[in-house]
N, C-alpha and C. Protein backbone atom coordinates (compact mmCIF):
# COMPACT_ATOMS: atom_id res chain seq x y z
N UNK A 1 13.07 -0.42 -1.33
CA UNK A 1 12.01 -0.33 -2.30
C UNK A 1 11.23 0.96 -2.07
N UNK A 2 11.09 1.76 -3.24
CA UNK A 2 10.04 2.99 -2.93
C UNK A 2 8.50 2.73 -2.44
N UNK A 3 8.18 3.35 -1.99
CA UNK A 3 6.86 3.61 -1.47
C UNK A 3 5.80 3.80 -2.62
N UNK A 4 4.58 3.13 -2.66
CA UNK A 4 3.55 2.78 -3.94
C UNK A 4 3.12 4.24 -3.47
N UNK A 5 3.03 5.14 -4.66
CA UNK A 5 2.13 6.66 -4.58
C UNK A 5 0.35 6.17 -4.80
N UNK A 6 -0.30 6.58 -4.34
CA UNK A 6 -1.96 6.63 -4.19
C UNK A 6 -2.73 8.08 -4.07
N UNK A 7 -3.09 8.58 -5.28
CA UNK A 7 -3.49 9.85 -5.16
C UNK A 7 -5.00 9.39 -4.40
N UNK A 8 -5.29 10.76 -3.99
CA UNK A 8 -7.00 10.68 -3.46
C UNK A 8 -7.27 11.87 -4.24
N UNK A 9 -8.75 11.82 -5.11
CA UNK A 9 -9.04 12.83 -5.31
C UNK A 9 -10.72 13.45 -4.65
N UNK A 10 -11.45 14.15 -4.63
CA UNK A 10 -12.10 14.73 -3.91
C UNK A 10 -13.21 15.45 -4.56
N UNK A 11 -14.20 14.59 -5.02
CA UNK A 11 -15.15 15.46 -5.50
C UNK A 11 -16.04 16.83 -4.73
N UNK A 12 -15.96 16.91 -3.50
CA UNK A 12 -15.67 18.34 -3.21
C UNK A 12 -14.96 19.21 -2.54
N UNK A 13 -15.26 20.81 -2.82
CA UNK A 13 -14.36 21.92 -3.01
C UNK A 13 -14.54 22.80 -1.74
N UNK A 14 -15.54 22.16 -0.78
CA UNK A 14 -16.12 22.90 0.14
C UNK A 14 -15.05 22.50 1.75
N UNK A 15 -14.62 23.40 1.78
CA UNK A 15 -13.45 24.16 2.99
C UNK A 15 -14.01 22.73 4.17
N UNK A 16 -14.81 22.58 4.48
CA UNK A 16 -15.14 21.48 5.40
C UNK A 16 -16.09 19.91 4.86
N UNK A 17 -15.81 19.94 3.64
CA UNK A 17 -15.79 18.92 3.12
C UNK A 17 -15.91 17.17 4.03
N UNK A 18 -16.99 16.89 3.99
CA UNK A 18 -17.12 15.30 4.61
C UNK A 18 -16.05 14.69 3.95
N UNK A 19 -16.14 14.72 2.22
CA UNK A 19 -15.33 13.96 1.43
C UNK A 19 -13.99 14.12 1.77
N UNK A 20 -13.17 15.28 2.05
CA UNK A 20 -12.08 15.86 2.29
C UNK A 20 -11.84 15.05 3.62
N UNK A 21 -12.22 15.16 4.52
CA UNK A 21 -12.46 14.29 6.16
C UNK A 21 -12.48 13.22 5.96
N UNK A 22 -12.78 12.24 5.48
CA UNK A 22 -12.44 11.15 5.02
C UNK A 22 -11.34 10.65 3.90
N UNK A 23 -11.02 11.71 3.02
CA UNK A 23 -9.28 11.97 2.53
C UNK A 23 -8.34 11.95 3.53
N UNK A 24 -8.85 12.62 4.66
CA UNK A 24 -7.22 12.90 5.68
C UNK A 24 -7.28 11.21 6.61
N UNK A 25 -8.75 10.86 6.76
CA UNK A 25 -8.14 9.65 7.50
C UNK A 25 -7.38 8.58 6.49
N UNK A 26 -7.98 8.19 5.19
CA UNK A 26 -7.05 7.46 4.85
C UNK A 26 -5.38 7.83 4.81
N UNK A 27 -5.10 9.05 4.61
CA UNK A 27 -3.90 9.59 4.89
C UNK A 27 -3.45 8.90 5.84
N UNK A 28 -3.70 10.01 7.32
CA UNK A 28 -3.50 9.08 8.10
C UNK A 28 -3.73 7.51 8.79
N UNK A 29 -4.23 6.81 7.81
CA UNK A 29 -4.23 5.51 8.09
C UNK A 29 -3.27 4.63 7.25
N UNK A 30 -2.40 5.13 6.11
CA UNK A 30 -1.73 4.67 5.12
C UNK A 30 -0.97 3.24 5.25
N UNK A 31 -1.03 2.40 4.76
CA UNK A 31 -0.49 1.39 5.26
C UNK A 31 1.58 1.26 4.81
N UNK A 32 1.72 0.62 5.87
CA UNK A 32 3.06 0.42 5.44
C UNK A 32 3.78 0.25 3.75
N UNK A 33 4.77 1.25 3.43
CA UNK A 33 4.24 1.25 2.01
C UNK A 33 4.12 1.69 1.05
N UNK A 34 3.40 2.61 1.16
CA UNK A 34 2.22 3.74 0.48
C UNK A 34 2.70 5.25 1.50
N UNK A 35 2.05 5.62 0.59
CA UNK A 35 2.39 7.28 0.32
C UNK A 35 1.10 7.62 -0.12
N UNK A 36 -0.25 7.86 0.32
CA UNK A 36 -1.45 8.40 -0.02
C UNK A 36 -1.25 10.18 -0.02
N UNK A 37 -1.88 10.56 -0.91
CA UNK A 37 -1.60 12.05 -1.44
C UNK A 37 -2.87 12.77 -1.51
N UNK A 38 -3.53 13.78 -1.18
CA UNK A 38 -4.54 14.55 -1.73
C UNK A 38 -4.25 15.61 -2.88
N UNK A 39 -4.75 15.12 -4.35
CA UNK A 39 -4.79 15.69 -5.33
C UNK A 39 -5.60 16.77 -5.41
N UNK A 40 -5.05 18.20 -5.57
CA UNK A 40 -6.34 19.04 -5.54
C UNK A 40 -6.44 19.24 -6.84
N UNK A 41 -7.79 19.60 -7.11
CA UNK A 41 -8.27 19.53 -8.87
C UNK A 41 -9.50 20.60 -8.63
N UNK A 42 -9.63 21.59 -8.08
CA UNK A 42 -10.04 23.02 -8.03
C UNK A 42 -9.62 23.62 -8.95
N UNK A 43 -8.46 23.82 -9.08
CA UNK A 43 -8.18 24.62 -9.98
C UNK A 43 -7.85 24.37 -11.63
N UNK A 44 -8.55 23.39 -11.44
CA UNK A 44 -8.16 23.09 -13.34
C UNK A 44 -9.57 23.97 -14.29
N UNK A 45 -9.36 24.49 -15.06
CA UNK A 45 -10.13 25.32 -16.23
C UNK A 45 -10.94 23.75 -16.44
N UNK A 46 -12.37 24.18 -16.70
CA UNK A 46 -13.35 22.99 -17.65
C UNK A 46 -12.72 23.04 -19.05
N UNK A 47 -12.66 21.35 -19.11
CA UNK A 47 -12.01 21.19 -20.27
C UNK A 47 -13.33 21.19 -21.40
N UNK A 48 -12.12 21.38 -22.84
CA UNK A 48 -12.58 22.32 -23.71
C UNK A 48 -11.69 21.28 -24.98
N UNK A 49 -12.02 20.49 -25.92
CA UNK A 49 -11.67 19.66 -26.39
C UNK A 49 -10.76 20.86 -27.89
N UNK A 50 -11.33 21.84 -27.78
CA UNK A 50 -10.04 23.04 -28.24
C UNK A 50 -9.07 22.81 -27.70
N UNK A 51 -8.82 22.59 -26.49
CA UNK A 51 -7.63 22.74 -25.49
C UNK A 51 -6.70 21.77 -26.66
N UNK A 52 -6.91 20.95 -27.30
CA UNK A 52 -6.36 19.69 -27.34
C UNK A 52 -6.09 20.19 -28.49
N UNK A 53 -5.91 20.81 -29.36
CA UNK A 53 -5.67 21.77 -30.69
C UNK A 53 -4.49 23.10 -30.47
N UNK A 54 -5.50 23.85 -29.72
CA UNK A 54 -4.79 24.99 -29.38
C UNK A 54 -3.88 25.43 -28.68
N UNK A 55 -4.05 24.50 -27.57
CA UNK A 55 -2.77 24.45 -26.30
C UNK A 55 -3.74 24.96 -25.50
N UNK A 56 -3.06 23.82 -24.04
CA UNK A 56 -4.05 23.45 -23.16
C UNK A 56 -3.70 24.29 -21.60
N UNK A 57 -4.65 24.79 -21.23
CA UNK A 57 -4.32 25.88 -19.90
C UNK A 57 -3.25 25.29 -19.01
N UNK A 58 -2.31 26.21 -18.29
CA UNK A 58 -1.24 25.63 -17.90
C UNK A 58 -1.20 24.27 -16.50
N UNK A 59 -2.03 24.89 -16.09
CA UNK A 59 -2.67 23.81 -15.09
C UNK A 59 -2.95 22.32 -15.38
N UNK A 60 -3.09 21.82 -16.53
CA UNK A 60 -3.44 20.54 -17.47
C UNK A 60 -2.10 19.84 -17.15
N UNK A 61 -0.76 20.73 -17.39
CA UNK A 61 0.13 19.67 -17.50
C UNK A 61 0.89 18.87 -16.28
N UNK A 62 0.93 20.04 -14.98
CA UNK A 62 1.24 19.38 -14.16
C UNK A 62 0.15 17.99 -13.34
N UNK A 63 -0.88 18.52 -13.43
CA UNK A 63 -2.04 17.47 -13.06
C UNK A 63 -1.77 16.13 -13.91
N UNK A 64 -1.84 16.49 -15.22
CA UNK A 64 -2.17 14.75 -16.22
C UNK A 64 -0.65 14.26 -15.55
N UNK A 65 0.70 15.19 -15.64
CA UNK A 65 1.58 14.12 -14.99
C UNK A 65 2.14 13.50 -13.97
N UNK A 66 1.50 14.58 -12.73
CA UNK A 66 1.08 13.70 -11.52
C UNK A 66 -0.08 12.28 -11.66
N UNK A 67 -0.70 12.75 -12.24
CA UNK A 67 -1.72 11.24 -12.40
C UNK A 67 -1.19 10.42 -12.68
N UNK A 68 -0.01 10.77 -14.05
CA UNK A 68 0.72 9.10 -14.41
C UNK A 68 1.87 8.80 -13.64
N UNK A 69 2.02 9.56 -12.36
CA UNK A 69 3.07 8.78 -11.42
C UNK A 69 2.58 8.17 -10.24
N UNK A 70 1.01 8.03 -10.45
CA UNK A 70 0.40 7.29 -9.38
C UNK A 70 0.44 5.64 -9.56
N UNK A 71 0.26 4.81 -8.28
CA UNK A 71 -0.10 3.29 -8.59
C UNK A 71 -1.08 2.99 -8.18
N UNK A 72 -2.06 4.20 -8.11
CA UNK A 72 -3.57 3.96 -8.11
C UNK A 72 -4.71 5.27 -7.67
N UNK A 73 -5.60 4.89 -7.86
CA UNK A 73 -6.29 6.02 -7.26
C UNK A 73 -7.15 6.01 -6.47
N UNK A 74 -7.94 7.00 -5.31
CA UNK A 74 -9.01 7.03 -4.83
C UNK A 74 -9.70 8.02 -4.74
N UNK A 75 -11.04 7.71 -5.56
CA UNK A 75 -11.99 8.68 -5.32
C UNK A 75 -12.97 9.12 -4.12
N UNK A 76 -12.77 10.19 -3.88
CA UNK A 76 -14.55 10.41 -2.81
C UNK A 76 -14.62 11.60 -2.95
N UNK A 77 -16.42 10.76 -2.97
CA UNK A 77 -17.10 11.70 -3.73
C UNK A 77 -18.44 12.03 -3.18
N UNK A 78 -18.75 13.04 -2.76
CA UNK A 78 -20.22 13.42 -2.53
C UNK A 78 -21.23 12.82 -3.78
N UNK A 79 -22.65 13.75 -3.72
CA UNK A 79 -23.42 13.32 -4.58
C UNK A 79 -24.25 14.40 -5.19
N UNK A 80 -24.32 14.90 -6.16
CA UNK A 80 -25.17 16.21 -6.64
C UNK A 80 -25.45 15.71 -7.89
N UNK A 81 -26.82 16.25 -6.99
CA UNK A 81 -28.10 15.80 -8.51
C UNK A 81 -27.94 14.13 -8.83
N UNK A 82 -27.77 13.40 -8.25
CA UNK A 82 -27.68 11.57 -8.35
C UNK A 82 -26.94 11.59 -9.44
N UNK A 83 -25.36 12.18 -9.20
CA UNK A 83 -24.09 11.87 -10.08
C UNK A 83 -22.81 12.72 -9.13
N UNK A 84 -21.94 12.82 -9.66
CA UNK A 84 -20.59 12.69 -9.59
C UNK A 84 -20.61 14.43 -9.85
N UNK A 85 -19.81 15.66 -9.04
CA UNK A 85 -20.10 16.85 -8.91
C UNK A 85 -19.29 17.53 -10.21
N UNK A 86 -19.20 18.04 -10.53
CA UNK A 86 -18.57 19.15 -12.22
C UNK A 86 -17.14 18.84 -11.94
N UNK A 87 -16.75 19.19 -10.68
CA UNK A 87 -15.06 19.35 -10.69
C UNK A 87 -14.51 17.82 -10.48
N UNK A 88 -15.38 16.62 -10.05
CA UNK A 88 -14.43 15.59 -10.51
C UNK A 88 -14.50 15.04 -12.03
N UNK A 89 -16.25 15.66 -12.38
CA UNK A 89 -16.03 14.86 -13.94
C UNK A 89 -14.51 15.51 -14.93
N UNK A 90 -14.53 16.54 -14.68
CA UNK A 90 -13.52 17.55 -15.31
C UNK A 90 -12.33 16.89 -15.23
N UNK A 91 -12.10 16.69 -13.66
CA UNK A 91 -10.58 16.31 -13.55
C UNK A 91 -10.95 15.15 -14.44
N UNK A 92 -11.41 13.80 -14.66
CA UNK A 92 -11.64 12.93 -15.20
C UNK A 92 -11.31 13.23 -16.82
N UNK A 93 -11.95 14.36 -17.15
CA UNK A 93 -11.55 14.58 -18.83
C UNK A 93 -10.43 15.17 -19.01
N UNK A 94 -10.02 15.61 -17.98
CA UNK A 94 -8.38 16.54 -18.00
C UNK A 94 -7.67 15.90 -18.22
N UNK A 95 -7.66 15.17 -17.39
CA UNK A 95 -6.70 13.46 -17.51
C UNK A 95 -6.68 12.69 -18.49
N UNK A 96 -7.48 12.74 -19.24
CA UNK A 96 -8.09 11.62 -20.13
C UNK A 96 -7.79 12.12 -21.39
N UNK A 97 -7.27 13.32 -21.61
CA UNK A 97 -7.06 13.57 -23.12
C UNK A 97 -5.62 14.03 -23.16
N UNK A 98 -5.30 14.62 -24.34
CA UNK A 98 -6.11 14.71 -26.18
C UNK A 98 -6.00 12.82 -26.29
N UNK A 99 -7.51 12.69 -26.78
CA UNK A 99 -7.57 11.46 -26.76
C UNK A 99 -6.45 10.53 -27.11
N UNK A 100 -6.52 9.14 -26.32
CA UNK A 100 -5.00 8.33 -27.21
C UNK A 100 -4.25 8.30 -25.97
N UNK A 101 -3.92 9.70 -24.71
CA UNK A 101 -2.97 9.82 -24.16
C UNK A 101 -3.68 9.43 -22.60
N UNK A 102 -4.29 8.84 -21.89
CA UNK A 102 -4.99 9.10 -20.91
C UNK A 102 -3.79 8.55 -19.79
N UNK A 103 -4.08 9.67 -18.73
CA UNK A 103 -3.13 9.98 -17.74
C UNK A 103 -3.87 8.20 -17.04
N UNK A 104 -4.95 7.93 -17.44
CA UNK A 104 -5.84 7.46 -15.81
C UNK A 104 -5.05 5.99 -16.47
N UNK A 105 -4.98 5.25 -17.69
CA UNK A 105 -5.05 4.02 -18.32
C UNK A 105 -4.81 2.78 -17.38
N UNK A 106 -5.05 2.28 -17.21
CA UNK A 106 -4.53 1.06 -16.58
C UNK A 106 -4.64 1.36 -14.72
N UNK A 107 -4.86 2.29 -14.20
CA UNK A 107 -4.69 2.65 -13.07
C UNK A 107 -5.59 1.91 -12.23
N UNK A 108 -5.22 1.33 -11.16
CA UNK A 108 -6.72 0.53 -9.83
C UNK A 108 -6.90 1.57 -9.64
N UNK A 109 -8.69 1.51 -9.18
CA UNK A 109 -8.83 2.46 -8.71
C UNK A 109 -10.24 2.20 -7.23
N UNK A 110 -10.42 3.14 -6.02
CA UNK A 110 -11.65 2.64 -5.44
C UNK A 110 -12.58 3.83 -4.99
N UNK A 111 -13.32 3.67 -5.25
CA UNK A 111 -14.80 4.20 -5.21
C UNK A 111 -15.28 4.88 -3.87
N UNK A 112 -15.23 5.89 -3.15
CA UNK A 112 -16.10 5.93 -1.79
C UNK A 112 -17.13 7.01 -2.45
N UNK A 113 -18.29 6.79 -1.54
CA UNK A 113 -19.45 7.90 -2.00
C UNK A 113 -20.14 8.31 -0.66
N UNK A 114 -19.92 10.06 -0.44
CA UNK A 114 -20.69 9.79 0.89
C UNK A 114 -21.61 11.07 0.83
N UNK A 115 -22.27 10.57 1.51
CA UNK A 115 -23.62 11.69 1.71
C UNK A 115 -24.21 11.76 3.20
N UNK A 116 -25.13 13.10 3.30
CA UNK A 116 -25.36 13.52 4.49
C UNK A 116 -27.38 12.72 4.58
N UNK A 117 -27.56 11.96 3.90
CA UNK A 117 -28.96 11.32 4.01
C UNK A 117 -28.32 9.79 3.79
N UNK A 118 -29.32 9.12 3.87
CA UNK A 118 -29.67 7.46 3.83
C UNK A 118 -28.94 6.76 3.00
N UNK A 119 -29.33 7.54 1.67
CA UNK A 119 -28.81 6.88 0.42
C UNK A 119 -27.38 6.46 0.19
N UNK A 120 -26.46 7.57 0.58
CA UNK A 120 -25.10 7.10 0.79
C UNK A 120 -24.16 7.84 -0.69
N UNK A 121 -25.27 8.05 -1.98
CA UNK A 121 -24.23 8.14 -2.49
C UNK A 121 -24.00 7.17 -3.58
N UNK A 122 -25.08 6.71 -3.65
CA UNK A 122 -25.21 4.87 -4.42
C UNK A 122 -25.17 5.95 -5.93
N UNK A 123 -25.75 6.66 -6.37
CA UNK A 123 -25.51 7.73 -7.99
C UNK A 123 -24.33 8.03 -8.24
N UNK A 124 -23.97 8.67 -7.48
CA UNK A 124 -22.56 9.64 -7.82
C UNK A 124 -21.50 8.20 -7.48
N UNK A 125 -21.71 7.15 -7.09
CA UNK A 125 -20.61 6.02 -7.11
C UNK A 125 -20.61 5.17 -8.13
N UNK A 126 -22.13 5.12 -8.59
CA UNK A 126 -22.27 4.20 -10.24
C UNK A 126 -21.74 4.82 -11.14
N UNK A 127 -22.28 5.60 -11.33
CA UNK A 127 -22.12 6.73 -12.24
C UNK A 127 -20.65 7.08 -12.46
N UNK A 128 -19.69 7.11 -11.17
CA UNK A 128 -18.12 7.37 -11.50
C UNK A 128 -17.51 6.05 -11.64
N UNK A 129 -17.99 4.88 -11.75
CA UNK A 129 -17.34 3.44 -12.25
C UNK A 129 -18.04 3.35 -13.57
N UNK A 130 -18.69 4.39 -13.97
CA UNK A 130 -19.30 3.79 -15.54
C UNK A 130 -17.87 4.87 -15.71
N UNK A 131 -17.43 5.85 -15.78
CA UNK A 131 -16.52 6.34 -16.82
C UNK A 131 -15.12 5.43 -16.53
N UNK A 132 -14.91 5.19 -15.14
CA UNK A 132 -13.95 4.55 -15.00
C UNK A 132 -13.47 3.33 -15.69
N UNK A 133 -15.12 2.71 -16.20
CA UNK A 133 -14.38 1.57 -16.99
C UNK A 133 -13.93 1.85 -18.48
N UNK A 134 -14.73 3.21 -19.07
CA UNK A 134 -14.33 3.69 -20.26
C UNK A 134 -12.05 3.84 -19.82
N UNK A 135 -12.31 4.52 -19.13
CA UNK A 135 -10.83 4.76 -18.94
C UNK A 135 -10.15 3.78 -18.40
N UNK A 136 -10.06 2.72 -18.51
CA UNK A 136 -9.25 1.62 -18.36
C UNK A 136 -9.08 1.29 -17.11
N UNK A 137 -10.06 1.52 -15.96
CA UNK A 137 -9.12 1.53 -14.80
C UNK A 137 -9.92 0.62 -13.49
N UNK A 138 -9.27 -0.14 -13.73
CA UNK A 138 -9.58 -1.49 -12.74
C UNK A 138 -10.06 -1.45 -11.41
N UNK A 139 -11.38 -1.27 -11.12
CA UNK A 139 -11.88 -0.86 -9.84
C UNK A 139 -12.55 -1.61 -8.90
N UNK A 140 -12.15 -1.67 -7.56
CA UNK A 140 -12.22 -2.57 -6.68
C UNK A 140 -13.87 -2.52 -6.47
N UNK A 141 -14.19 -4.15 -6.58
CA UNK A 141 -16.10 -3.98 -6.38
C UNK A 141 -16.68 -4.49 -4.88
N UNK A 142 -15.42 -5.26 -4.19
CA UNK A 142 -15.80 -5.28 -2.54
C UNK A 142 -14.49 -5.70 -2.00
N UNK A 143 -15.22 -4.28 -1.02
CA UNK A 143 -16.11 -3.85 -0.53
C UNK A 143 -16.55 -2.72 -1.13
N UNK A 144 -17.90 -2.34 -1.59
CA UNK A 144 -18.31 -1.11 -1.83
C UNK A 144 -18.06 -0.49 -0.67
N UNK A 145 -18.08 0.89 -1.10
CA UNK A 145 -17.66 2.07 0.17
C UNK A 145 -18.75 2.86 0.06
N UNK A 146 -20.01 3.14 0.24
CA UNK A 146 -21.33 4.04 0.63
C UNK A 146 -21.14 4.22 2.20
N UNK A 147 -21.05 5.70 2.60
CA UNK A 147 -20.59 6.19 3.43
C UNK A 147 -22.19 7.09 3.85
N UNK A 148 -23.16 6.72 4.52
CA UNK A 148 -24.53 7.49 4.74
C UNK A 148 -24.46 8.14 6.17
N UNK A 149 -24.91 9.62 5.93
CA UNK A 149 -25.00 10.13 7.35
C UNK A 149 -23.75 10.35 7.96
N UNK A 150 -22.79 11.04 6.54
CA UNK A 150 -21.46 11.16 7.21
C UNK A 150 -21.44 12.50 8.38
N UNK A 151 -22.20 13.35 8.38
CA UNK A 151 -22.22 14.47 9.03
C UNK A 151 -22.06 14.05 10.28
N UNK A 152 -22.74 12.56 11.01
CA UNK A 152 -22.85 12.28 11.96
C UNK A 152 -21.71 11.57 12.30
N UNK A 153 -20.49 11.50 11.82
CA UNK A 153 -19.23 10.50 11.88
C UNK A 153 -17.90 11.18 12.38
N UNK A 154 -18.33 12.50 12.16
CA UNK A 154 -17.00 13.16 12.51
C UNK A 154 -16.85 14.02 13.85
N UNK A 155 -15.91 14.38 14.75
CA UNK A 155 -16.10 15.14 16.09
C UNK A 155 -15.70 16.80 15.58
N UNK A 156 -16.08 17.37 16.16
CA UNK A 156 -15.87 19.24 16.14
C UNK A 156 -14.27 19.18 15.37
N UNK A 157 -13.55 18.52 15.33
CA UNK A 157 -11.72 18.68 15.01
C UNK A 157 -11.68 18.09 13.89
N UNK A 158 -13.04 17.52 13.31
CA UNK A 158 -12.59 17.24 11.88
C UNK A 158 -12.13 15.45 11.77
N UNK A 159 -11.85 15.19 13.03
CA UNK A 159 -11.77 13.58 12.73
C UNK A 159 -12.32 12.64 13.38
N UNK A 160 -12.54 11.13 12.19
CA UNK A 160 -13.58 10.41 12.43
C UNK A 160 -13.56 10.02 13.86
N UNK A 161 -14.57 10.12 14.33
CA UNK A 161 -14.97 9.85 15.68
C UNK A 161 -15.91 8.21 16.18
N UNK A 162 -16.64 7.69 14.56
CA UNK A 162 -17.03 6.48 14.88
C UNK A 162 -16.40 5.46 14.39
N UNK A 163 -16.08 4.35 15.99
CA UNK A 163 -15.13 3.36 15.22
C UNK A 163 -15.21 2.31 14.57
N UNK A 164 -17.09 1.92 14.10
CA UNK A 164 -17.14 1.30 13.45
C UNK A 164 -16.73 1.89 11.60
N UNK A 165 -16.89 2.68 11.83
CA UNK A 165 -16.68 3.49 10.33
C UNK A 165 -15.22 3.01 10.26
N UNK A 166 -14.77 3.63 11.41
CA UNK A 166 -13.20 4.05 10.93
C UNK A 166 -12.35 2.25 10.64
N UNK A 167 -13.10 1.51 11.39
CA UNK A 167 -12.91 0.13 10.81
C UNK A 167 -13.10 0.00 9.51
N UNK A 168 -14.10 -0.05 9.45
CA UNK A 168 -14.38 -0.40 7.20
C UNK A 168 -13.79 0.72 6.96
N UNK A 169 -13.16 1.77 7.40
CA UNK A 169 -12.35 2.56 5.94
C UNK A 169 -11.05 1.75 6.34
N UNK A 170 -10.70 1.41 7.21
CA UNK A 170 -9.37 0.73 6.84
C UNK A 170 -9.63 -0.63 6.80
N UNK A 171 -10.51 -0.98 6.76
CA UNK A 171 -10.58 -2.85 5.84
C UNK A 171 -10.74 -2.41 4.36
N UNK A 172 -11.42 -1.17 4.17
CA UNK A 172 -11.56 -1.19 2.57
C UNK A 172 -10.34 -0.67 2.08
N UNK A 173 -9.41 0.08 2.87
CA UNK A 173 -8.11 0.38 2.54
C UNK A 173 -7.35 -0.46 2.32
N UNK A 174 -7.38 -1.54 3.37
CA UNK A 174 -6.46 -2.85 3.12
C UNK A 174 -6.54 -3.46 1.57
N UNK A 175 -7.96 -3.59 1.66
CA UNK A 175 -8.72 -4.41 0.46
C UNK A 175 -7.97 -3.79 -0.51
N UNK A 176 -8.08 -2.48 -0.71
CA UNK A 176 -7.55 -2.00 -2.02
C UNK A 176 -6.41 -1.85 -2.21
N UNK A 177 -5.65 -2.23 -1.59
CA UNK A 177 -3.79 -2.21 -1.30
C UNK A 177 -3.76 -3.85 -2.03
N UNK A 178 -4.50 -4.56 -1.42
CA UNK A 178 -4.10 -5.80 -1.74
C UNK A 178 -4.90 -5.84 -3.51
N UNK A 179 -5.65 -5.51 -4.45
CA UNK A 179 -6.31 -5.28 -5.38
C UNK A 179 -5.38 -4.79 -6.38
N UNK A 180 -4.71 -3.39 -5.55
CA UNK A 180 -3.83 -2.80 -6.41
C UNK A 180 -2.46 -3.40 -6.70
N UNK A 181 -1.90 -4.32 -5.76
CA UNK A 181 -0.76 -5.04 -5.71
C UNK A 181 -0.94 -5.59 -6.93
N UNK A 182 -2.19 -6.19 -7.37
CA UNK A 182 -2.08 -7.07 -8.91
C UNK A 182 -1.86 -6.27 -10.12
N UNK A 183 -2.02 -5.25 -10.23
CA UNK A 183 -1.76 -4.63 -11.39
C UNK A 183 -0.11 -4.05 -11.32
């Protein structure tokens, strides 16, 4: 039996990225299975609902059809300005059009939000399950994943260093393996 694909995507772009650091552990934590992937979505042009008329920058096509060979997705996502940062809403509309065709439809999907204060991230995680439910896509509600004071979680090499963390990312990993199995 093939291995279930699970993209991660990464609301940020920044070379040492918390969000990114917490992409590679679920990587490396993948369960028997699965094939977890980091989607990069840097480089897609802001979409431009011309695109969908005129012909769409070349970058559009390989992205929307990696998305539809996923069996689910995971987001993480920092928090700017108490929402969800430019380059994941984008990837979100990249995917999602010329309306009718959406790469995301039907896809599970789970939520992490992390930030370097208290809050965790609770904006930019609502805020990306309100479009998610526009786009059809079935998202795991527990365990929430608010990730606060990630700065303090990781060692000089980039990996998680606390093991209560690194516990709930792989109970919430489990969780969402078993979530996504239903669809």
């Amino acid at each position: 039996m093939a291995e279930k694909k699970i993209g991660i995507l990464v609301g940020s772009l920044r070379k040492e990225s918390f969000s990114k650091k917490t992409a590679h552990f679920f990587i490396e934590n993948a369960p028997a299975g699965y094939q977890l992937e980091l989607i990069e979505i840097g480089q897609l042009p802001i979409y431009n609902q011309d695109f969908d008329e005129e012909g769409s920058p070349a970058a559009y096509k390989p992205f929307r059809d990696k998305i539809k060979t996923l069996d689910g997705v995971i987001f993480i996502t920092p928090e700017y300005n108490r929402s969800v940062p430019a380059v994941l809403k984008n990837a979100l509309d990249v995917a999602s059009r010329p309306y009718g065709e959406s790469s995301w439809d039907g896809k599970p999907a789970l939520v992490v939000s992390t930030s370097i204060s208290n809050i965790s991230g609770f904006g930019a995680n609502h805020h990306l399950r309100q479009s998610l439910v526009f786009l059809n896509m079935p998202t795991l509600q527990q365990p929430e994943v608010y990730i606060a004071n990630i700065q303090e979680l990781f060692d000089d090499k980039g990996k998680l260093s606390n093991a209560e963390t690194a516990k709930f990312l792989k109970d919430a990993l489990a969780a969402f393996v078993a979530f996504a199995e239903k669809f």
